[in-house]
Protein backbone atom coordinates (compact mmCIF):
# COMPACT_ATOMS: atom_id res chain seq x y z
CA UNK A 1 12.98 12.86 9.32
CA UNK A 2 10.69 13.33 11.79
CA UNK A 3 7.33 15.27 10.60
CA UNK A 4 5.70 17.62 13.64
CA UNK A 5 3.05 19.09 11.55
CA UNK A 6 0.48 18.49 9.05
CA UNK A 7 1.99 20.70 6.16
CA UNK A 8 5.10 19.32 6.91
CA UNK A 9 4.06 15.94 6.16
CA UNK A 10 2.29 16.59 3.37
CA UNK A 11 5.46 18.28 1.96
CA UNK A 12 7.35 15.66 2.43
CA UNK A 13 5.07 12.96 0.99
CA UNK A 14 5.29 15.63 -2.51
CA UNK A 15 8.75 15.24 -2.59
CA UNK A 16 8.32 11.77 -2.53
CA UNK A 17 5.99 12.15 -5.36
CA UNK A 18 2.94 11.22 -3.45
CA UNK A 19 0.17 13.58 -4.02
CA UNK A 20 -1.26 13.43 0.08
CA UNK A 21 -4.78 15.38 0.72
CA UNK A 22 -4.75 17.47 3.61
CA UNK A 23 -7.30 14.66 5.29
CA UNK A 24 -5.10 11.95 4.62
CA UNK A 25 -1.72 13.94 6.13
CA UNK A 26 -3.93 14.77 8.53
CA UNK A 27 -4.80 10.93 9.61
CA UNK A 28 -1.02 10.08 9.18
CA UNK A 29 -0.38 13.03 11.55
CA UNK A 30 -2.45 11.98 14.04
CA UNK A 31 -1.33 8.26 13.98
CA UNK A 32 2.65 9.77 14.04
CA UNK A 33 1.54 11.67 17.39
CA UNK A 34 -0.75 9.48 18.81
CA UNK A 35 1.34 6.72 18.45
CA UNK A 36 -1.86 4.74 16.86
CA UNK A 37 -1.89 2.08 13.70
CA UNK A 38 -3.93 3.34 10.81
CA UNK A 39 -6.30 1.54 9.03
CA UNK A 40 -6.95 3.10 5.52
CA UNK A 41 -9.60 1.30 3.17
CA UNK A 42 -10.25 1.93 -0.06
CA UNK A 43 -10.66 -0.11 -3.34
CA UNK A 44 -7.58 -1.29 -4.98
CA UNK A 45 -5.18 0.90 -6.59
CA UNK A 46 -5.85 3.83 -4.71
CA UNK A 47 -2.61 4.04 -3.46
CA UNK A 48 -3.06 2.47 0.03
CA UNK A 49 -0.09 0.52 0.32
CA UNK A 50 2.12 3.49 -1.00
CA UNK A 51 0.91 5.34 1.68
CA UNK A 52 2.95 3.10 3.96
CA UNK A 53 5.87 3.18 1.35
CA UNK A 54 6.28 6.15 0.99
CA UNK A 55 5.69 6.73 4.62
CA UNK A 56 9.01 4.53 5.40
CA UNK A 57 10.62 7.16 2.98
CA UNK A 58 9.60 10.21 4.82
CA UNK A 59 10.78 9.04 7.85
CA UNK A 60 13.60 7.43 7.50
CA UNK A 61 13.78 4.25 8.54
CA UNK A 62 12.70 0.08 7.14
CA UNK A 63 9.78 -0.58 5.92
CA UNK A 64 8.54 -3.98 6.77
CA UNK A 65 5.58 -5.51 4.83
CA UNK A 66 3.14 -8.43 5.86
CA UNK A 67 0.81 -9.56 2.51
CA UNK A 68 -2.26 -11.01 4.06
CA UNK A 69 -3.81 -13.95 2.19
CA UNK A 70 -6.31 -16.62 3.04
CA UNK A 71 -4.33 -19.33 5.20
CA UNK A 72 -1.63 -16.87 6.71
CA UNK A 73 -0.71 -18.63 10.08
CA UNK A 74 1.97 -17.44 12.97
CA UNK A 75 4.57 -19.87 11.42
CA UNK A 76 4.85 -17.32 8.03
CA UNK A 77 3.84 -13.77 10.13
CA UNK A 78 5.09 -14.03 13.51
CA UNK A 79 7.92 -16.92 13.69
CA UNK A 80 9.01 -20.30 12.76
CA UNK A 81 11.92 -22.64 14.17
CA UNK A 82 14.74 -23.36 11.68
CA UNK A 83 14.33 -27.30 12.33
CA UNK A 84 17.31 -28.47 9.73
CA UNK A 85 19.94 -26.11 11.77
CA UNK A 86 18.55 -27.42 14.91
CA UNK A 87 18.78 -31.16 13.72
CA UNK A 88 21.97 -30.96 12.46
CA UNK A 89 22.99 -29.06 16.31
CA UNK A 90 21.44 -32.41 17.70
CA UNK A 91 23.68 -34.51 15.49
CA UNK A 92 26.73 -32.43 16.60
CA UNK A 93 25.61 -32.64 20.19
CA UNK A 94 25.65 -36.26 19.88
CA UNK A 95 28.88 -36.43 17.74
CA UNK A 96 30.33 -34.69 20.87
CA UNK A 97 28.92 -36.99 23.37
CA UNK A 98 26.91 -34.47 24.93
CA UNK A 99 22.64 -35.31 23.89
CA UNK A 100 22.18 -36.32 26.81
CA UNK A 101 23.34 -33.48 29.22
CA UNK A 102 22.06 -31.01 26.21
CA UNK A 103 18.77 -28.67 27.34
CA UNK A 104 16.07 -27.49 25.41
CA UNK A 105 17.29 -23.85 25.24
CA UNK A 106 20.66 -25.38 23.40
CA UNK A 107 18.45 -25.84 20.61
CA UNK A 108 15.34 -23.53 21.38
CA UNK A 109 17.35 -20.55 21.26
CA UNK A 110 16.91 -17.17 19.58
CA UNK A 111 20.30 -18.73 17.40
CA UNK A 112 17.67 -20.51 15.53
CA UNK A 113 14.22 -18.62 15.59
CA UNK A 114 13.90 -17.54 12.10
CA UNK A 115 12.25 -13.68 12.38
CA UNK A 116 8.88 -13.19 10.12
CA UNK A 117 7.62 -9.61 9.56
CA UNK A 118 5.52 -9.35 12.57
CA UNK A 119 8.33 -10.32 15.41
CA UNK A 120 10.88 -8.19 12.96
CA UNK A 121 8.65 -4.91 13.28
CA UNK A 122 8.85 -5.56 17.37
CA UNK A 123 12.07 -6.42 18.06
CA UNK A 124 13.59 -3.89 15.57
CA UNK A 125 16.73 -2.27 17.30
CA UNK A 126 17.38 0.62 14.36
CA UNK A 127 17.53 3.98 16.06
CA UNK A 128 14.03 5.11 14.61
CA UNK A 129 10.66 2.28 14.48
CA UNK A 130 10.06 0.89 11.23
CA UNK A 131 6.97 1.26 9.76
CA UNK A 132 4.90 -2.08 9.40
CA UNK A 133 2.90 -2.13 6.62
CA UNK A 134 0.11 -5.11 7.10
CA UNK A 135 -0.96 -4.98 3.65
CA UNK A 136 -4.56 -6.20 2.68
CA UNK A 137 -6.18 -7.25 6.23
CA UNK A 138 -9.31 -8.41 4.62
CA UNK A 139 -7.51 -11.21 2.99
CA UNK A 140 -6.84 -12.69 6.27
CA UNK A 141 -9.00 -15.29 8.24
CA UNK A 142 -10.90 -13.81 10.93
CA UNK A 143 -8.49 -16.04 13.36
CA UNK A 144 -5.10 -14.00 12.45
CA UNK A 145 -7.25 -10.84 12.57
CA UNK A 146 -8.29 -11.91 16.00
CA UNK A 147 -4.38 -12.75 16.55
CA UNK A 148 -3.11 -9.20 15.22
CA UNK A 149 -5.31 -7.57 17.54
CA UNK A 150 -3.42 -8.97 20.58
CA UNK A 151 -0.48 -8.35 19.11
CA UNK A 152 -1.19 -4.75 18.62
CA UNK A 153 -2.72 -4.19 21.92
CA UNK A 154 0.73 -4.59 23.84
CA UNK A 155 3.09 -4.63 20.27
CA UNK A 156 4.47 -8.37 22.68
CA UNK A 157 4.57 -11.67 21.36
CA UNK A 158 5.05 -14.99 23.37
CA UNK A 159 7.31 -17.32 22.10
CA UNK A 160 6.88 -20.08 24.62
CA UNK A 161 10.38 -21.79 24.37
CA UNK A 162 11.69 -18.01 24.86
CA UNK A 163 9.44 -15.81 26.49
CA UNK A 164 7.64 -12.58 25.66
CA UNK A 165 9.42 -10.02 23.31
CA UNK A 166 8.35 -6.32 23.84
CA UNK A 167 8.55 -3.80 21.46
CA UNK A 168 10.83 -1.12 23.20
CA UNK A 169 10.06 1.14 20.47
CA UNK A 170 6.76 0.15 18.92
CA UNK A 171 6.78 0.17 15.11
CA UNK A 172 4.38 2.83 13.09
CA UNK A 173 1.73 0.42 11.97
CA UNK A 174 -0.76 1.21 8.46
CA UNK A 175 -3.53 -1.30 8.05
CA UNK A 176 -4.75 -1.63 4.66
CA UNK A 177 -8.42 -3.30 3.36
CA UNK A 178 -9.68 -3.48 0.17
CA UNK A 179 -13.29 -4.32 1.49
CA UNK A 180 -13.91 -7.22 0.47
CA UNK A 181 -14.65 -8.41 4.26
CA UNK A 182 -15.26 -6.35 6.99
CA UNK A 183 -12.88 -6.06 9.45
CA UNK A 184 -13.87 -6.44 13.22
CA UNK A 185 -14.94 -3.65 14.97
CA UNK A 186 -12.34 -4.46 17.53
CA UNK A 187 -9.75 -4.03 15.25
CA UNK A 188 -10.96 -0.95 14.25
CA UNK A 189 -11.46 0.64 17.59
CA UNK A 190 -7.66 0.20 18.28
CA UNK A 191 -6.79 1.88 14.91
CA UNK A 192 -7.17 5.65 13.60
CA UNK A 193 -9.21 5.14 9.97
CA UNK A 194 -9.12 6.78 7.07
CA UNK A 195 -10.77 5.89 3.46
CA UNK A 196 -9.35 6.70 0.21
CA UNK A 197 -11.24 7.43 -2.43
CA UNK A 198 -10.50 7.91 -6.16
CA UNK A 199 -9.12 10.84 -7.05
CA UNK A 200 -10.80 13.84 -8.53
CA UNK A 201 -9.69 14.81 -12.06
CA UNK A 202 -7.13 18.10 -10.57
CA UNK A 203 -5.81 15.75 -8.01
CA UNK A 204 -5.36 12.70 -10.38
CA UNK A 205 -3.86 15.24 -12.97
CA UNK A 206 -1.27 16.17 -10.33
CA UNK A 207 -0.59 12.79 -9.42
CA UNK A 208 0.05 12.23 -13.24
CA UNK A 209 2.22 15.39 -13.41
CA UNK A 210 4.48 13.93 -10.51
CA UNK A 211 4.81 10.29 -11.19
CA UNK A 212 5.32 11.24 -15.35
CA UNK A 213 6.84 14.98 -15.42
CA UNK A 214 7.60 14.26 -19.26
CA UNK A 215 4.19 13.49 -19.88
CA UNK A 216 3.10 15.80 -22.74
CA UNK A 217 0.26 18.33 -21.09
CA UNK A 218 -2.58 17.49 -23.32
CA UNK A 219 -2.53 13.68 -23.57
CA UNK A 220 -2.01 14.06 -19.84
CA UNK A 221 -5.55 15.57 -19.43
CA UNK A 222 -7.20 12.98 -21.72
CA UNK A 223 -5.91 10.53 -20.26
CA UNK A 224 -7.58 11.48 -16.88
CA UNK A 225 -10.58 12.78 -18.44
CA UNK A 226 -10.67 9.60 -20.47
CA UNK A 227 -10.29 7.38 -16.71
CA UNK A 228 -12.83 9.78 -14.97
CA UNK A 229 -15.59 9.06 -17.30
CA UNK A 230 -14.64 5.47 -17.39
CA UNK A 231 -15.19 4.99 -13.60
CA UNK A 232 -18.70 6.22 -14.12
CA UNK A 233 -19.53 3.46 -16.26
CA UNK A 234 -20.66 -0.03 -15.66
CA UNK A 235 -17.69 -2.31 -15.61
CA UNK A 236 -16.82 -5.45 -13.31
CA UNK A 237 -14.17 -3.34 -11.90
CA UNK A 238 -13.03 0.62 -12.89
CA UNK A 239 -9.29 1.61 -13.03
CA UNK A 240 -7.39 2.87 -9.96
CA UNK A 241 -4.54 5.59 -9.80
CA UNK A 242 -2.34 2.53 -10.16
CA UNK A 243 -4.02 1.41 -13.61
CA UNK A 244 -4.60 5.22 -14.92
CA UNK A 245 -0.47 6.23 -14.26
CA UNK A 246 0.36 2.33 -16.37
CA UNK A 247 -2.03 3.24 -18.98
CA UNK A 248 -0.41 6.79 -19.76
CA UNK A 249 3.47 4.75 -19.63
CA UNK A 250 1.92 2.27 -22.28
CA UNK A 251 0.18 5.22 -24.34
CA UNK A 252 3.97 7.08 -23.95
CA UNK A 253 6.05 3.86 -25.07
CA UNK A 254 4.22 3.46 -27.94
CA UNK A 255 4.93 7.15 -29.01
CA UNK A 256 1.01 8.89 -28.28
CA UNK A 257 1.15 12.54 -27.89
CA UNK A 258 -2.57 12.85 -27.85
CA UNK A 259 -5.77 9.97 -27.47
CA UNK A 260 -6.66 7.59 -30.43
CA UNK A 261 -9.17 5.53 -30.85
CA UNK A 262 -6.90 3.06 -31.97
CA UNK A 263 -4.42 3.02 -29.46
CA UNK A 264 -6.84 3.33 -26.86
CA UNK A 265 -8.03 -0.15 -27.64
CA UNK A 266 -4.17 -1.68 -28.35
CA UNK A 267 -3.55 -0.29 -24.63
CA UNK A 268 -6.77 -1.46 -22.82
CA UNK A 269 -5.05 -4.07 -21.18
CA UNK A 270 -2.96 -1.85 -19.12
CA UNK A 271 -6.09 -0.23 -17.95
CA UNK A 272 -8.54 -2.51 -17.53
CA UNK A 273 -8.05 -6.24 -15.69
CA UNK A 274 -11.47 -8.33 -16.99
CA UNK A 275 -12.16 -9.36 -20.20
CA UNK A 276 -16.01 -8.16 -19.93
CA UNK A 277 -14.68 -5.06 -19.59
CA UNK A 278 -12.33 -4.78 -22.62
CA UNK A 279 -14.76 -5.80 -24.53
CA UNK A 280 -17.22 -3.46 -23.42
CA UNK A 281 -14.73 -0.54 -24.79
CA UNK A 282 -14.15 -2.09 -27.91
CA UNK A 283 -16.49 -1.81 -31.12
CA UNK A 284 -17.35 1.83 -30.36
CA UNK A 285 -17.42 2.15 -26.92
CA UNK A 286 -13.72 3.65 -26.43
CA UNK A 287 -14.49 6.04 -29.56
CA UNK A 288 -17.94 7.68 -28.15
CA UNK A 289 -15.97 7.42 -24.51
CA UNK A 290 -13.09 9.46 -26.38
CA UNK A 291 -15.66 12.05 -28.12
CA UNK A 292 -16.86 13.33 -24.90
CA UNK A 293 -13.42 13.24 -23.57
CA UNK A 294 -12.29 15.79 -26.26
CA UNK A 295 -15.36 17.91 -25.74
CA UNK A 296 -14.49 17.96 -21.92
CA UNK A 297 -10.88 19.10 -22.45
CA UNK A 298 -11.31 21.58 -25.03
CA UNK A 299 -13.96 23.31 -22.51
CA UNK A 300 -11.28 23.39 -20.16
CA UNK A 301 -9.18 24.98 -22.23
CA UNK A 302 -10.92 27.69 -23.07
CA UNK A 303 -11.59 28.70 -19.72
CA UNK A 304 -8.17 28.80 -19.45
CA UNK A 305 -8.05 26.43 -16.54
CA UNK A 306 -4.18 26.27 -15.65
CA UNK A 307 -2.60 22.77 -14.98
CA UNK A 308 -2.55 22.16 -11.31
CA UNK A 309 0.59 21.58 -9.48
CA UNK A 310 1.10 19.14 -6.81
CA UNK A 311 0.83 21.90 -4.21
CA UNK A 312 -2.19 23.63 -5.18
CA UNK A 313 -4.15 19.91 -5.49
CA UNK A 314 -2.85 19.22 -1.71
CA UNK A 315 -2.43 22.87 0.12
């Protein structure tokens, strides 16, 4: 599927069950038609790298993922030589009688260039681009950011044994960065940006109501209430969409149709990742958290504020 306007996108990221904003369709839009990578920032479990999942989805085609980490070198991104199959060719060359006359492309020969994500995405032959998803930039060392960037000016990488391989179809290419380096301002002038915030309580609601459809109503709107006021407070780190929607499947296997106290501090570790934190919640501070919670939703209620669908968060 190919998406030609903005409410067509976003439509088609719903039915994927990703609740899009009209900004952030609006950014994928504009990279789609532009023919420009995206970077989108945001602090983890926001939903960046589903954006480029889900993306994949919409349109159709392979999704192909590079996770940056401190150390990553061309050998695991771009390309590496497959060096036992190319010994054991030298053994059979010489087996054969024929080492000597052998040349180096006999054994430096896209038969044994072993593909990593980066020289997949380019030389892709699938009738539509895949999308390359180069997850968590900012883990990087500045030297493979500088090294992306040359890549993605001309979407070509030299292989000097081969040649140059060009992208006859450039792949659709979302950046992601959780912040905790700047990326270069080169880098970012050859992208479209976008950041992603946390949610608001209607839009995480819907996002709830999509990923968990069986999710009964009113634990639903605790739960977010509950994750709203807890990103207010002062923790070491404060749950993401990605902890809030794991923290209502714990609070559902465990048979909760509304918050507890109790069970809110049996399921803290699906919510919150440091033990400072926890601990912070426990002895009181999940029950006065909870208190206000309750107060918050039955306001709601009686102002007869309707469950928001997926469509009235995002149109």
């Amino acid at each position: 599927m190919q998406p030609f306007t903005i409410d067509a996108l976003q439509a088609a990221f719903d039915a994927e069950r990703y609740v899009a904003d009209r900004d952030l369709a609006t950014a994928l839009y504009l990279s789609l038609v532009l023919d420009r990578p995206l970077l989108l920032e945001g602090e983890a479990g926001v939903g960046k790298t589903e954006v480029g999942r889900t993306l994949a989805a919409v349109l159709e085609t392979e999704l192909i993922r590079l996770q940056c980490y401190e150390g990553l070198d061309v050998n695991t991104a771009v390309y590496e030589w497959d060096y036992p199959r190319q010994m054991l060719e030298i053994r059979l060359l010489e087996a054969r009688g024929e080492a000597k006359s052998a040349a180096t492309r006999d054994i430096f020969s896209e038969a044994f260039l072993i593909r990593r994500p980066l020289l997949r995405a380019l030389g892709n032959s699938r009738p539509a681009p895949p999308v390359l998803l180069i997850d968590e930039i900012d883990r990087a060392d500045e030297e493979f950011e500088a090294y992306l960037l040359e890549v993605l000016a001309d979407f070509a990488i030299t292989i000097p044994e081969i040649g140059t391989i060009k992208a006859a179809r450039p792949p659709r290419v979302i950046i992601t960065s959780n912040r905790t380096r700047e990326v270069h301002d080169a880098l970012k002038r050859r992208c479209l940006y976008h950041w992603i915030d946390y949610p608001t309580a209607e839009r995480e609601l819907a996002i709830l109501s999509r990923r968990m459809p069986d999710l009964p109503e009113t634990l639903a709107r605790e739960v977010v209430a509950f994750v709203q006021r807890l990103r207010s407070a002062d923790l070491t780190k404060v749950p993401g969409i990605a902890e809030t929607i794991d923290w209502a499947a714990a609070l559902v296997a465990l048979g909760a149709k509304r918050l507890e106290a109790e069970q809110i501090e049996r399921t803290l570790g699906a919510l919150l990742k440091y033990q400072e934190d926890v601990s912070a919640m426990r002895g009181g501070g999940a029950s006065k958290l909870l208190d206000e919670v309750r107060v918050g939703v039955r306001g709601d209620a009686t102002s007869h504020v309707a469950r928001p669908t997926s469509h009235e968060v995002t149109g």
